[in-house]
Protein backbone atom coordinates (compact mmCIF):
# COMPACT_ATOMS: atom_id res chain seq x y z
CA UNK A 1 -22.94 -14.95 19.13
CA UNK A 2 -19.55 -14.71 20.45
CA UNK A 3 -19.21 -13.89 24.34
CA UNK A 4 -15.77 -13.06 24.20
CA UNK A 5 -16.35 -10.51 21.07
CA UNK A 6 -19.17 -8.51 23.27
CA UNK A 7 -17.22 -8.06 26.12
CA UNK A 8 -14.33 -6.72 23.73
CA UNK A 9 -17.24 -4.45 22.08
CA UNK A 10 -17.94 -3.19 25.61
CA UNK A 11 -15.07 -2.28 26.22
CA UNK A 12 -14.24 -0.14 23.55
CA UNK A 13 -17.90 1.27 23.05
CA UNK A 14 -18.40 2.30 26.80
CA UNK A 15 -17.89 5.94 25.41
CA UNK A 16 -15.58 8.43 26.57
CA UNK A 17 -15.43 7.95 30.17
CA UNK A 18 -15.51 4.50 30.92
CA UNK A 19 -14.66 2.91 27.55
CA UNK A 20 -10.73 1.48 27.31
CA UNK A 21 -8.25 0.91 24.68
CA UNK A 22 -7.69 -3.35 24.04
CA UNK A 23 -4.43 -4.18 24.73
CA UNK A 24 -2.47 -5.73 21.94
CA UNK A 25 -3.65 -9.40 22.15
CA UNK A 26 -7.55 -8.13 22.56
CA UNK A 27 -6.72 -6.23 19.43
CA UNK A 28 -5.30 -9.85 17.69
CA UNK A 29 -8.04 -11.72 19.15
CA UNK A 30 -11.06 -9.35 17.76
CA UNK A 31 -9.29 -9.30 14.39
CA UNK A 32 -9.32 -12.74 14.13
CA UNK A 33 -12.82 -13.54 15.20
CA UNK A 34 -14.17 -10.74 13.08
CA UNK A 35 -11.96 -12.82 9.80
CA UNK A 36 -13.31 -16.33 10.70
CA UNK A 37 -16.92 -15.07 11.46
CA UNK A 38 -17.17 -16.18 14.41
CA UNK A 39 -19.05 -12.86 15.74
CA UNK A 40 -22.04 -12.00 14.22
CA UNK A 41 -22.61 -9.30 11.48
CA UNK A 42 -24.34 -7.62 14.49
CA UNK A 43 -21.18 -7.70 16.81
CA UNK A 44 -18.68 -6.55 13.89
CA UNK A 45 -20.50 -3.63 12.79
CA UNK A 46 -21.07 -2.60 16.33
CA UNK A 47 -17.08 -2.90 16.71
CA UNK A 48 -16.26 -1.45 13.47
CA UNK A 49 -18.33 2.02 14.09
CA UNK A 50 -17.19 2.26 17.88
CA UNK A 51 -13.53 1.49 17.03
CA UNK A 52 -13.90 4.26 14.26
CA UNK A 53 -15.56 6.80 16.88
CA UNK A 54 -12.66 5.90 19.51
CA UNK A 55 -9.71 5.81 17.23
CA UNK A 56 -7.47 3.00 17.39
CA UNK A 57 -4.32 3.45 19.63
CA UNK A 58 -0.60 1.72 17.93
CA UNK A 59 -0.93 -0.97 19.76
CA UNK A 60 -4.42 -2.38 18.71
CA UNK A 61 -3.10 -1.90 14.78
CA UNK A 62 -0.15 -3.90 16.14
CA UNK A 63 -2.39 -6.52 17.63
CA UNK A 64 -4.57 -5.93 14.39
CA UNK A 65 -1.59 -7.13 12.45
CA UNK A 66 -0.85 -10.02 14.24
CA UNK A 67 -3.79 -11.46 13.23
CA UNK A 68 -3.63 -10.62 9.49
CA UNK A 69 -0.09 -12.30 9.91
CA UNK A 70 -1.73 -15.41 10.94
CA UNK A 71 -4.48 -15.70 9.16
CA UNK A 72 -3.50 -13.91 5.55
CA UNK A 73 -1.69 -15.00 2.98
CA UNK A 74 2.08 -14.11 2.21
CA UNK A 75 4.93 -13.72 -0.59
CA UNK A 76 7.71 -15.69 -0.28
CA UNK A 77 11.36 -14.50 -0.86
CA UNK A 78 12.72 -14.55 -4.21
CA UNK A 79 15.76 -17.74 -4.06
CA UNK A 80 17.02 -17.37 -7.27
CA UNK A 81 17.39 -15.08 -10.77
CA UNK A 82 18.30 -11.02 -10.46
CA UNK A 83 15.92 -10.59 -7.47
CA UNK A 84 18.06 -13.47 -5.00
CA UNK A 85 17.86 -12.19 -1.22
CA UNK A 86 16.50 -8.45 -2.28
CA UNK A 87 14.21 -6.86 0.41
CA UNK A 88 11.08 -5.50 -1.70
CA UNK A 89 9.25 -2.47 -0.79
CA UNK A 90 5.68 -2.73 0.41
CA UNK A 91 3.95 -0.22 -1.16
CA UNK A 92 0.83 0.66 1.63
CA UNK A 93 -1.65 2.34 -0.72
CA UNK A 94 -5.84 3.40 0.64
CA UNK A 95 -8.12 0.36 -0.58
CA UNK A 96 -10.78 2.39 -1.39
CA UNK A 97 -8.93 4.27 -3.90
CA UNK A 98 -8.51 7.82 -6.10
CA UNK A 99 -10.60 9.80 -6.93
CA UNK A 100 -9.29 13.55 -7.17
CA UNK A 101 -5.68 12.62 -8.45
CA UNK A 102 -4.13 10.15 -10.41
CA UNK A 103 -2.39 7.61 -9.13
CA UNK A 104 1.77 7.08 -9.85
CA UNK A 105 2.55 4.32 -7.82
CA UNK A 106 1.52 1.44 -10.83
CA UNK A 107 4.44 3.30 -12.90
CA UNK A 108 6.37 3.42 -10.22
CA UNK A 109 6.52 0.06 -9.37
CA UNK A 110 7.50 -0.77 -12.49
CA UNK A 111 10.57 1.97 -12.44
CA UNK A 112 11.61 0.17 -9.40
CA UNK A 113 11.32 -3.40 -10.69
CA UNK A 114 13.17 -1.93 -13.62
CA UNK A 115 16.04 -1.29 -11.65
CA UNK A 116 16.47 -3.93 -9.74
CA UNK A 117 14.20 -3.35 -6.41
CA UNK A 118 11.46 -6.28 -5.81
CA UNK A 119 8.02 -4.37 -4.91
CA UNK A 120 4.64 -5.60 -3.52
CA UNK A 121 1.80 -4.07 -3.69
CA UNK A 122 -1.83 -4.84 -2.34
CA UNK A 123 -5.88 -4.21 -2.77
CA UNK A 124 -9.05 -5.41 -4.05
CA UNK A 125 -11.79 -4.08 -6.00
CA UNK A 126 -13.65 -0.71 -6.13
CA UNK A 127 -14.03 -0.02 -2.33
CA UNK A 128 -16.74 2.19 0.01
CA UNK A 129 -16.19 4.93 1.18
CA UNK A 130 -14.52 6.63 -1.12
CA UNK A 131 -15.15 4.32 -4.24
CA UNK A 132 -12.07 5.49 -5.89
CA UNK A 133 -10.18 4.03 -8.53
CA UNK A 134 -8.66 0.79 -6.93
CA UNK A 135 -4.52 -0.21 -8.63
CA UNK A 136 -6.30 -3.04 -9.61
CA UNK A 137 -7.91 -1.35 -12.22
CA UNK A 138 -5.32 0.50 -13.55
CA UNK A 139 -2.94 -3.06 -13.61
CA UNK A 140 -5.40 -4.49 -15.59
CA UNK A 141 -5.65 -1.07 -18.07
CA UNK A 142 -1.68 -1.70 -18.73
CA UNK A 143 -2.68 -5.62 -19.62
CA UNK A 144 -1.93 -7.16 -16.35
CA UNK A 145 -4.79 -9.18 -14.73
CA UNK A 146 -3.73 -9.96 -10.54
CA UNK A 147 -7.66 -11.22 -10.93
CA UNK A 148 -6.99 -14.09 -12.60
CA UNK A 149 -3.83 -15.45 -10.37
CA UNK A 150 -3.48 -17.69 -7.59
CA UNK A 151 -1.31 -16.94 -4.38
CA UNK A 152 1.20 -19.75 -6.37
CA UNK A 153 0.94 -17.67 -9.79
CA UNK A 154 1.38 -14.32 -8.04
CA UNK A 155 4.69 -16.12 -6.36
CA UNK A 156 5.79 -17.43 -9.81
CA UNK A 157 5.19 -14.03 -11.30
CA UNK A 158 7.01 -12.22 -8.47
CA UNK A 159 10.20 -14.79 -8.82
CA UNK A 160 10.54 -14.33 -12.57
CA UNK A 161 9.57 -10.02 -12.77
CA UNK A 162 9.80 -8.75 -9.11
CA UNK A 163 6.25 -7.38 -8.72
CA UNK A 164 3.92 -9.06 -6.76
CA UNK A 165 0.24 -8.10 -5.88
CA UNK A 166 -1.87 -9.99 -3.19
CA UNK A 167 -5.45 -9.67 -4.49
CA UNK A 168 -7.91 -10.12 -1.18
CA UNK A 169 -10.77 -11.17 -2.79
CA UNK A 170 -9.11 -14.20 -4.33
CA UNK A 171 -6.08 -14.34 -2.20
CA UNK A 172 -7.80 -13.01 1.62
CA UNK A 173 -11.57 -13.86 0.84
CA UNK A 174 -11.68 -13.33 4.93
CA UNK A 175 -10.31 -9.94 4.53
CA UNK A 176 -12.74 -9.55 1.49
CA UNK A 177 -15.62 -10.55 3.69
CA UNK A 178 -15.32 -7.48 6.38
CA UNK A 179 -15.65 -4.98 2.80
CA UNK A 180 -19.55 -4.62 2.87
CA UNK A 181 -19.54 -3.22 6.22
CA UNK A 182 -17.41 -0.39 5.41
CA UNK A 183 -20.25 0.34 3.05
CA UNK A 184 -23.30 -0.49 5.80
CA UNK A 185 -21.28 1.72 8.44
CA UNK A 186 -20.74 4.96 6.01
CA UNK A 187 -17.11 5.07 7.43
CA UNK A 188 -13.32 3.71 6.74
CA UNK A 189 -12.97 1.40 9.93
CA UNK A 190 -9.90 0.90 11.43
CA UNK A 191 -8.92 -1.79 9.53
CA UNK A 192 -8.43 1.07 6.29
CA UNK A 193 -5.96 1.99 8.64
CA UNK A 194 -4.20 -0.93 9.54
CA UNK A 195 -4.07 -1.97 5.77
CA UNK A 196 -1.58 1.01 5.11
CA UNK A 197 0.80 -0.83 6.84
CA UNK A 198 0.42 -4.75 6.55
CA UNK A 199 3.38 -6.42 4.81
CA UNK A 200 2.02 -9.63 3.44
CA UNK A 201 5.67 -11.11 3.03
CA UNK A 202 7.80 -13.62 4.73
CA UNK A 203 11.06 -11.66 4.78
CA UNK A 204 12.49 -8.41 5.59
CA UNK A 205 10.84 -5.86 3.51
CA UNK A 206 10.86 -2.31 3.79
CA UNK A 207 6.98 -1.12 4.12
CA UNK A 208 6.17 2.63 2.48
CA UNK A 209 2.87 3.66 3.95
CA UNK A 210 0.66 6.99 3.44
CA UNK A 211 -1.04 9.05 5.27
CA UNK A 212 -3.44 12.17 5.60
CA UNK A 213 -3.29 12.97 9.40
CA UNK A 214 -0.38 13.25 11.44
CA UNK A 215 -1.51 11.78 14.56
CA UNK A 216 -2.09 8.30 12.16
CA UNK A 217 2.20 8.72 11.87
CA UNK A 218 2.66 8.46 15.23
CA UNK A 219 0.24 5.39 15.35
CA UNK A 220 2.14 3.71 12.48
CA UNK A 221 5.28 4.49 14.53
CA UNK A 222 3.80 2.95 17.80
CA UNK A 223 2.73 -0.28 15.79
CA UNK A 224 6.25 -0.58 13.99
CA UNK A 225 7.83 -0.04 17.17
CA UNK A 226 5.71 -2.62 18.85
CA UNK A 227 6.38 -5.30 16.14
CA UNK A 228 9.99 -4.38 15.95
CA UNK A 229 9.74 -3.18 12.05
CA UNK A 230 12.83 -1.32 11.91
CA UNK A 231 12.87 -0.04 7.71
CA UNK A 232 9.71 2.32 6.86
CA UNK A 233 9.08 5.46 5.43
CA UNK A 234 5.62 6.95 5.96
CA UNK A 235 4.92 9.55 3.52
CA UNK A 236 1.85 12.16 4.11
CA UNK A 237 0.75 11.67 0.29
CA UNK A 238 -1.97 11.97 -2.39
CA UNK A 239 -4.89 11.25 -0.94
CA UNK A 240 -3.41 9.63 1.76
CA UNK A 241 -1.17 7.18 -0.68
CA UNK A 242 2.63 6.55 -1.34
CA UNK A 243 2.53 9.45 -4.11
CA UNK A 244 4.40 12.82 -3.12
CA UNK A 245 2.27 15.78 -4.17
CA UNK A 246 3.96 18.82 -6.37
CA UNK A 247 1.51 21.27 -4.64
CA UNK A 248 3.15 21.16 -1.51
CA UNK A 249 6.42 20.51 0.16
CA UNK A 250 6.55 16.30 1.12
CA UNK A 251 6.47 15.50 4.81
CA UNK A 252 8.36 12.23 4.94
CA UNK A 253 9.31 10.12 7.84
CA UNK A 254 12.59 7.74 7.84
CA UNK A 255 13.06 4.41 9.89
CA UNK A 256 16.39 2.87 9.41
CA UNK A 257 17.74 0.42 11.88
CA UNK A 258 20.06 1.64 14.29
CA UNK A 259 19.17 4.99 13.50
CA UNK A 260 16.73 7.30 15.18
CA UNK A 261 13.32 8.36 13.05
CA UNK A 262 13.90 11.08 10.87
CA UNK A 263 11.73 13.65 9.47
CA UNK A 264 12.81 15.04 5.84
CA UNK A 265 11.24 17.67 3.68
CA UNK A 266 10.97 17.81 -0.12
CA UNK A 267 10.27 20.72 -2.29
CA UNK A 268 9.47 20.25 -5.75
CA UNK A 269 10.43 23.87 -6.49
CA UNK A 270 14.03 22.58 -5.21
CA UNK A 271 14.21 20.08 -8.49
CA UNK A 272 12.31 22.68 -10.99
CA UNK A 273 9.24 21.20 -11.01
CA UNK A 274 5.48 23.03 -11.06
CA UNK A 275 3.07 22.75 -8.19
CA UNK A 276 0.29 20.52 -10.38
CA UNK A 277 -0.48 17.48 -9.36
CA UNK A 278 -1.73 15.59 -12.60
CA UNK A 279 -5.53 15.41 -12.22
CA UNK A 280 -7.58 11.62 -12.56
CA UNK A 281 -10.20 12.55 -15.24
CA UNK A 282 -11.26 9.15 -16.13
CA UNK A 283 -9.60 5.62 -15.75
CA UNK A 284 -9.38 5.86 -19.75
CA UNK A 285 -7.49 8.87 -19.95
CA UNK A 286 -5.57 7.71 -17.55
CA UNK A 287 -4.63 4.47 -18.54
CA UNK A 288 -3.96 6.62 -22.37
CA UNK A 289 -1.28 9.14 -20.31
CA UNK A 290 0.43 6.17 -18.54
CA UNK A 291 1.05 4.20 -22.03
CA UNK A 292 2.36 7.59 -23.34
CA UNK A 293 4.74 8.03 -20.60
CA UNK A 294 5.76 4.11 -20.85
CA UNK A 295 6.92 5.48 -24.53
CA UNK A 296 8.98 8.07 -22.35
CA UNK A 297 6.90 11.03 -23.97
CA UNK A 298 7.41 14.00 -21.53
CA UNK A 299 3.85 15.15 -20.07
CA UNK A 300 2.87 16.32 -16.54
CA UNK A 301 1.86 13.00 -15.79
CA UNK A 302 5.35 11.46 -16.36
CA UNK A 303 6.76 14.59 -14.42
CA UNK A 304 4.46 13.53 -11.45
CA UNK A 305 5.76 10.10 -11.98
CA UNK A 306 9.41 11.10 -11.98
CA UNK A 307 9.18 13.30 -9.00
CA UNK A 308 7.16 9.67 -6.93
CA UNK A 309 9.89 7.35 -8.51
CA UNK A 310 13.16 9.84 -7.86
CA UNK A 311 12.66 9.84 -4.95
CA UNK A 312 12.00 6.04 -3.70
CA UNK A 313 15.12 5.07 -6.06
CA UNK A 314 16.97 7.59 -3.81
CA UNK A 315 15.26 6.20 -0.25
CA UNK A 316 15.90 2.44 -1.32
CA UNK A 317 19.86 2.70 -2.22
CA UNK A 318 19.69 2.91 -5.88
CA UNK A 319 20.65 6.19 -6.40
CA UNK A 320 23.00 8.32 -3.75
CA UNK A 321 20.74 11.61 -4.26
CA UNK A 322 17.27 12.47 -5.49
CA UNK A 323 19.13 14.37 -8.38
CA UNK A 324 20.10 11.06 -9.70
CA UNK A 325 17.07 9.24 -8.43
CA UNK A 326 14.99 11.90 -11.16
CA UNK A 327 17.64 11.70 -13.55
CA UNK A 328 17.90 7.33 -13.63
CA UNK A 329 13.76 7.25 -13.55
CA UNK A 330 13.94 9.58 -16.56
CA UNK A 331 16.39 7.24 -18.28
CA UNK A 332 14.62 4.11 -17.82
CA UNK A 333 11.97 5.69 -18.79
CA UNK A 334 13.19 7.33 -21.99
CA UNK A 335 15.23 4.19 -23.02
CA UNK A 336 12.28 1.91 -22.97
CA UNK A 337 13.29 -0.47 -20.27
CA UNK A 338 10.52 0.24 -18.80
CA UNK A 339 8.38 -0.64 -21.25
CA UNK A 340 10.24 -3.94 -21.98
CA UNK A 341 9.09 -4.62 -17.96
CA UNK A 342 6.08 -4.49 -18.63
CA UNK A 343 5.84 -6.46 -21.41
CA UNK A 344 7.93 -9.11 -19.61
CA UNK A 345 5.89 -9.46 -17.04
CA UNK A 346 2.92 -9.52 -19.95
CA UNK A 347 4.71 -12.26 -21.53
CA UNK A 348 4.67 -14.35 -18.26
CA UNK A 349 1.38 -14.50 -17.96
CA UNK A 350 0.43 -14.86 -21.32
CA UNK A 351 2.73 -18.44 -20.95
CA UNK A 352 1.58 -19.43 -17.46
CA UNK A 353 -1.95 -18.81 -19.46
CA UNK A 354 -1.05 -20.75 -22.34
């Protein structure tokens, strides 16, 4: 039993009255001990359900952070080839997945790669509470296994394609470890939160991070602010994801540096699209729809796709409106470059297998 770790337990489990925040380095220090195990299964689940019950505050996600900077793993920059000195996008998506609507962002990563912009995403496997679909599955439907790669094969795969995936059960087993109390505790600790915005890169990225309730913003915005991340966008998104919904106008929040935080509103009706979002049915179906929509077959699925991928070719510099951003994700689609991504990336593994 740690000492330390009780006393931090204490402190945020005292209950309304006398319990207190941790200050930043608390926050670090708790990660950390919680990743190496040294407090007891007894100790984290106590912290995990009283940290959930007290919300965390900006700076304990900052402090959370630091830790999964020290301890986690971390993409390198790309040196050489089309993707030299480009700062990806960190695409902050729920770990416990989908399970109402289908998720774009796989599709849209690849749009993005497509034209030029070096993405990351991250996850593991099917994931309490929600037990959603997890973008793991769905890579692996469209004939990319992150499974089956090391930290040094996700790296060679990133240098050659531009996509990247950091797989914690492989590449963060200590990460992976904390997953079975989420299910033992019956709720989405903190740490769900904090994973929305962890950039496991060593460069200047620009991190895209959802969210379902608006006072978690203002946390992410506290936490940036703390660790001087200057280039988000928080996005309050399907299910809490990266995704912009059609059944609703798109809250979106803009961090530039130099520039103050901006909010901006997007309404499909604005770009003639319906108010569906495409429903997830099955990860069979879905996986079928996505290959149709690789083929640049119109659907509502590839309309959901456009209206996701418009939009971040717009935020990230590629296009200078979301009129082009739609119009060059429809063309990449339609001309099958797309397509020939994925296969590229298909063909790198199928060599670094051989």
């Amino acid at each position: 039993m740690s000492n330390e770790f009780r006393e931090l337990v204490r402190k945020i489990g005292s209950g309304v009255h006398t319990g207190e925040n941790l200050t930043r380095s608390e926050a670090a220090a708790a990660t950390r001990m919680m990743l190496l195990g040294e407090a007891t299964p007894a100790q984290i689940g106590a912290f995990m359900i009283a940290h959930r019950i007290k919300r965390p505050t900006g700076a304990e996600l900052a402090g959370m952070l630091d830790a999964y900077d020290e301890l986690g793993p971390k993409l390198k920059p790309i040196e050489m080839g089309n993707f030299a000195n480009i700062s990806p996008i960190i695409f902050g998506v729920p770990y416990d997945g989908r399970s109402r609507t289908a998720p774009l962002s796989p599709l849209t990563a690849l749009i993005l790669v497509s034209a030029g912009v070096p993405v990351i995403m991250h996850g593991g496997n099917t994931m309490p509470t929600k037990e959603g679909i997890p973008l793991i599955e769905i890579w692996q439907g469209l004939g990319i296994d992150w499974t089956k790669l090391s930290l040094l094969e996700v790296q060679k795969v990133f240098n050659e394609s531009g996509l990247g995936f950091i797989y914690i059960v492989t590449h963060f087993p200590q990460a992976e470890n904390l997953v079975s109390y989420r299910r033992e505790i019956g709720k989405r600790p903190p740490f769900a939160t904090m994973e929305l915005i962890w950039c496991p890169y060593l460069g200047d990225a620009h991190i895209v991070c959802g969210y379902v309730h608006p006072p978690t913003e203002n946390m992410f915005q506290e936490a940036f602010n703390l660790r001087k991340t200057k280039k988000f966008t928080t996005v309050k998104g399907l299910e809490g994801s990266c995704d912009l919904p059609r059944d609703r106008t798109s809250i979106i929040g803009i961090s530039q540096p130099d520039k103050p935080f901006e909010r901006l509103l997007l309404d499909r009706a604005d770009y003639g699209f319906s108010n569906k979002n495409y429903p997830l049915n099955s990860t069979s179906e879905l996986i079928a729809e996505m290959q149709l929509v690789l083929q640049g077959k119109s659907s509502e699925l590839m309309k959901s796709i456009l209206w996701n991928s418009g939009f971040y070719l717009w935020r990230y510099g590629i296009c200078p409106d979301m009129t082009s951003g739609l119009d060059k994700a429809e063309s990449l689609l339609i001309s099958g470059k797309v397509a020939d991504k994925l296969k590229e990336i298909q063909q790198i593994l199928s060599t670094d297998n051989g």
